[in-house]
N, C-alpha and C. Protein backbone atom coordinates (compact mmCIF):
# COMPACT_ATOMS: atom_id res chain seq x y z
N UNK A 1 12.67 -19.69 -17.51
CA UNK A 1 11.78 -18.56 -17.36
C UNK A 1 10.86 -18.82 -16.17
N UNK A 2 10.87 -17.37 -15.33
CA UNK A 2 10.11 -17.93 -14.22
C UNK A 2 8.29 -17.22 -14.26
N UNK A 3 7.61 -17.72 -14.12
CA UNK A 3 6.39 -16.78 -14.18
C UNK A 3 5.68 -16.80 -12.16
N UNK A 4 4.91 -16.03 -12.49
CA UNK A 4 4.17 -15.45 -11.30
C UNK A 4 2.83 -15.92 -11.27
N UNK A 5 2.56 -16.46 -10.57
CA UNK A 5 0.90 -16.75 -10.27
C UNK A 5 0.33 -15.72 -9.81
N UNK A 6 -0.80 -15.04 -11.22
CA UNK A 6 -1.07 -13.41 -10.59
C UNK A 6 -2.93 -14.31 -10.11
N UNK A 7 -3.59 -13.34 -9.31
CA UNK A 7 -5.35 -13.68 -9.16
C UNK A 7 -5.52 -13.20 -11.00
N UNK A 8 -6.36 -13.95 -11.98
CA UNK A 8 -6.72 -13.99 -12.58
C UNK A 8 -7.88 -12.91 -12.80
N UNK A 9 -8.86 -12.33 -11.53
CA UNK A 9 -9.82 -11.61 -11.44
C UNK A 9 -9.58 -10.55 -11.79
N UNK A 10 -9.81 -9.58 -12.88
CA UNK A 10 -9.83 -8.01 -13.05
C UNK A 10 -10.68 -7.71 -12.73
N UNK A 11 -10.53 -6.22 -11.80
CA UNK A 11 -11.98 -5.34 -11.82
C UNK A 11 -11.16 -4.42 -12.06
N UNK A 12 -12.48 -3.36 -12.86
CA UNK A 12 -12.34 -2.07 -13.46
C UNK A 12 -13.34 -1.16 -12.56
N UNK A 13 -12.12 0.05 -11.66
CA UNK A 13 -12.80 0.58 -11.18
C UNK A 13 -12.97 2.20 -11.21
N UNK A 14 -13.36 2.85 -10.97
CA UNK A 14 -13.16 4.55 -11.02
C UNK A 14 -12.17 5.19 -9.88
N UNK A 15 -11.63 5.95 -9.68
CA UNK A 15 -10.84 6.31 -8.72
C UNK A 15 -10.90 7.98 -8.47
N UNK A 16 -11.34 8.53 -8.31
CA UNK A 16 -10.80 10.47 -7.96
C UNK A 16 -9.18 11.25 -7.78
N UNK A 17 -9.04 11.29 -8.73
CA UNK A 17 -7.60 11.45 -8.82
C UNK A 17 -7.26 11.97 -7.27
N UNK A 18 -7.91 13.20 -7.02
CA UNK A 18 -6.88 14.20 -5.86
C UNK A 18 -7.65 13.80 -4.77
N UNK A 19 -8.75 12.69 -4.20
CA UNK A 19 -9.52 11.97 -2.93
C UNK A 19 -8.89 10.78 -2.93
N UNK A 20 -8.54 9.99 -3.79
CA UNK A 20 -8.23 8.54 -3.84
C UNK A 20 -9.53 7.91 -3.13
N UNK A 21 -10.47 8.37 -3.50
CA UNK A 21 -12.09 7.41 -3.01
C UNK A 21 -12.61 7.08 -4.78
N UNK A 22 -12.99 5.71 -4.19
CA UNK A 22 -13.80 5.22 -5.18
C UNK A 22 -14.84 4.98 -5.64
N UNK A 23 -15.59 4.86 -6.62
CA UNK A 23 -17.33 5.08 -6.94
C UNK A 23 -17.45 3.66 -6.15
N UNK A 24 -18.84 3.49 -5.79
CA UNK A 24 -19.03 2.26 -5.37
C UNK A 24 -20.45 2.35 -6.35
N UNK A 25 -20.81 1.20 -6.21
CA UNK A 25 -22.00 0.78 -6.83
C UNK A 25 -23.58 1.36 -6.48
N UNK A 26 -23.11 1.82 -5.49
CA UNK A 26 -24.46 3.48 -5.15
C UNK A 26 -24.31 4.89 -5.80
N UNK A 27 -23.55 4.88 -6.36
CA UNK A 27 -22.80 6.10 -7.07
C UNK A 27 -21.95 7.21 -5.93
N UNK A 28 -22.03 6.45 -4.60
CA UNK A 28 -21.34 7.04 -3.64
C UNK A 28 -20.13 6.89 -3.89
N UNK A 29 -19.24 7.81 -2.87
CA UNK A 29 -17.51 7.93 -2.58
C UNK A 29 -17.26 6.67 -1.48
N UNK A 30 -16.12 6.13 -1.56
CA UNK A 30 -15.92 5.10 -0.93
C UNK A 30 -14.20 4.92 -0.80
N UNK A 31 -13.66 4.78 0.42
CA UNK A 31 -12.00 4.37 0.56
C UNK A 31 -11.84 3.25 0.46
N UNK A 32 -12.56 2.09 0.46
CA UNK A 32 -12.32 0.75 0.70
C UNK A 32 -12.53 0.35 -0.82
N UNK A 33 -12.10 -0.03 -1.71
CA UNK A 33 -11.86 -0.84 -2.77
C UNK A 33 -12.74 -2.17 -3.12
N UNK A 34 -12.72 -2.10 -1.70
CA UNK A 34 -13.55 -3.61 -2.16
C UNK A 34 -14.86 -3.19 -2.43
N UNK A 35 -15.62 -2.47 -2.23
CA UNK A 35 -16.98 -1.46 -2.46
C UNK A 35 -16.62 -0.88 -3.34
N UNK A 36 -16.08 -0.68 -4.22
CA UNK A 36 -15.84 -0.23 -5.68
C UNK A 36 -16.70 -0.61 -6.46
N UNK A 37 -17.40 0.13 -7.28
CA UNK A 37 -18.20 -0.11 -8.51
C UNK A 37 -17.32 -0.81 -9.55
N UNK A 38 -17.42 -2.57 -9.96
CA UNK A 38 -16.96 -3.15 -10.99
C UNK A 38 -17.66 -2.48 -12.06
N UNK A 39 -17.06 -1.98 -13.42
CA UNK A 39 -17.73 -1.77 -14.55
C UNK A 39 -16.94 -2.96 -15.37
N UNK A 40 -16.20 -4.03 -15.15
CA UNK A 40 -15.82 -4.75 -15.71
C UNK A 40 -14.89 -4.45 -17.17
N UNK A 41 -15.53 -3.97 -17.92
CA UNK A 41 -14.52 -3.06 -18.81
C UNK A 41 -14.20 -1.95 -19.05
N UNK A 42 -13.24 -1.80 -19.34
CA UNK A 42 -12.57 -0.36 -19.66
C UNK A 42 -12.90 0.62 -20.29
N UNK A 43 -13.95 0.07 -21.96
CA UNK A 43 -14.37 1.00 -23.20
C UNK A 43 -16.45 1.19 -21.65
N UNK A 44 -16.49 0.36 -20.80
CA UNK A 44 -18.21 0.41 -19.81
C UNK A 44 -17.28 2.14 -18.72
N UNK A 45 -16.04 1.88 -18.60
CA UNK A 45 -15.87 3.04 -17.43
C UNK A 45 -15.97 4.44 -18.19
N UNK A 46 -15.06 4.13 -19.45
CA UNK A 46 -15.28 5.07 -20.44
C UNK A 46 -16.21 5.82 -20.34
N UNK A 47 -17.14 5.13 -20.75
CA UNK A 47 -18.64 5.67 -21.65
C UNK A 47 -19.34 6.28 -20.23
N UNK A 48 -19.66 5.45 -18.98
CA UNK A 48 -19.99 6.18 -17.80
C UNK A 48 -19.39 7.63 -17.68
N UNK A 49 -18.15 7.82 -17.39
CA UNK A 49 -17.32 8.85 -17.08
C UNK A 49 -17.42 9.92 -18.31
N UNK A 50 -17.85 9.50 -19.28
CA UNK A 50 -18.43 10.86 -20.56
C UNK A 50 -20.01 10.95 -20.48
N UNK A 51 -20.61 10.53 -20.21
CA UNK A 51 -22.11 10.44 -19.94
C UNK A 51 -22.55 11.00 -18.69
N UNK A 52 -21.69 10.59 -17.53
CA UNK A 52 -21.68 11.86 -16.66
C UNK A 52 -20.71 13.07 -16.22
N UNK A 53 -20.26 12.90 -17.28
CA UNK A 53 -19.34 14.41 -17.10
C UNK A 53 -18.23 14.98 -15.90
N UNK A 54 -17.99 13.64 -15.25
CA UNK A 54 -16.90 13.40 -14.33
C UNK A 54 -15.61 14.12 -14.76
N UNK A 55 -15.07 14.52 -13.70
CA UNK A 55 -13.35 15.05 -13.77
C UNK A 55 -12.48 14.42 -13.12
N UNK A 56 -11.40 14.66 -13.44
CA UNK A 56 -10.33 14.44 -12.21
C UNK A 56 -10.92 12.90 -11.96
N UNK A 57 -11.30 11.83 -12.90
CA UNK A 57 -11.03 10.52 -12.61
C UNK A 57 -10.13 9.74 -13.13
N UNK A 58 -9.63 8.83 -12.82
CA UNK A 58 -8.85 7.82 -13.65
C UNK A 58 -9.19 6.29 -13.54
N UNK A 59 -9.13 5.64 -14.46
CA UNK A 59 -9.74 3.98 -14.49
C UNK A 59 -8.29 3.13 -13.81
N UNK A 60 -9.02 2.44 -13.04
CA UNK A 60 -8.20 1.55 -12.37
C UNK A 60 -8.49 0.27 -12.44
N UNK A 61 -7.26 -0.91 -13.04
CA UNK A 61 -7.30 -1.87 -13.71
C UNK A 61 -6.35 -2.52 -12.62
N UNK A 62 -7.56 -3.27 -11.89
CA UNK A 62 -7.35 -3.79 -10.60
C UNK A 62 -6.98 -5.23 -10.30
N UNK A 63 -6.00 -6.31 -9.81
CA UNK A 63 -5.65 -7.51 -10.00
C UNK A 63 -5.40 -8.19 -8.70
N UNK A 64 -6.05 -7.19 -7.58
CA UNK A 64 -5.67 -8.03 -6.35
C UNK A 64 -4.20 -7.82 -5.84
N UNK A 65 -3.35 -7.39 -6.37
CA UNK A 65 -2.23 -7.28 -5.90
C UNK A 65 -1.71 -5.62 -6.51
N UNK A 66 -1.74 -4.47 -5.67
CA UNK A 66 -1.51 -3.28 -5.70
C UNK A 66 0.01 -3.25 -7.05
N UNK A 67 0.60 -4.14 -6.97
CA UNK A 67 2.06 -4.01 -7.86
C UNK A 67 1.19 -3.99 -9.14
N UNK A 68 0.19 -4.76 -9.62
CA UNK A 68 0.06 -4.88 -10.54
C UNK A 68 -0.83 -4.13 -11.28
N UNK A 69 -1.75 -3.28 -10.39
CA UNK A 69 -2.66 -2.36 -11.00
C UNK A 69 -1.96 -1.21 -12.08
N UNK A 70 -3.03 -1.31 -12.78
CA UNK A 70 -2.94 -0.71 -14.20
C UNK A 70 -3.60 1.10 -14.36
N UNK A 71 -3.26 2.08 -14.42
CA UNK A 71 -3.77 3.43 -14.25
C UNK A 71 -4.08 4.34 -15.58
N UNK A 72 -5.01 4.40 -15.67
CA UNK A 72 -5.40 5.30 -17.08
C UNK A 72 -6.24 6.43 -16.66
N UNK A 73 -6.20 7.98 -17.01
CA UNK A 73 -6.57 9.11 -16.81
C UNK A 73 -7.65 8.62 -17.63
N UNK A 74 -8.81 9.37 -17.08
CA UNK A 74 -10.81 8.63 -17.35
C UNK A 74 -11.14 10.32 -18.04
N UNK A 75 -10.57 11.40 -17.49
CA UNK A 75 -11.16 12.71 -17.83
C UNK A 75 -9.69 13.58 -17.32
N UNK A 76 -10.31 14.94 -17.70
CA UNK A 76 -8.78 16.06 -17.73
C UNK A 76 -8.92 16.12 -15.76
């Protein structure tokens, strides 16, 4: 069995479905990823994204390597 040495680091980030810009930690829009607002978990992006009444986002479960990111619809 062969395994993969993945980066260990998750970040959990917000994404705009139809901009592909991301929240950054100013509550600004942002293309660069690396300025992404970490909420670290998934049930923290949640609760943001119903508290402010966001659309058209989806949580992005981020690993450093684009193959491996993880995509969950955040709102309709």
């Amino acid at each position: 069995m062969t395994f993969i040495a993945m980066n260990p680091t998750m970040r959990v980030v917000l994404q705009h479905r139809q901009s592909r810009l991301y929240l950054s930690e100013t509550r600004a829009w942002t293309p660069d990823i690396a300025q992404a607002a970490n909420f670290e978990q998934i049930l923290a992006a949640i609760e943001f994204v119903r508290q402010n009444k966001h659309a058209h986002l989806d949580i992005l479960m981020t690993f450093g390597e684009p193959r491996y990111d993880v995509r969950i619809a955040a709102s309709p």
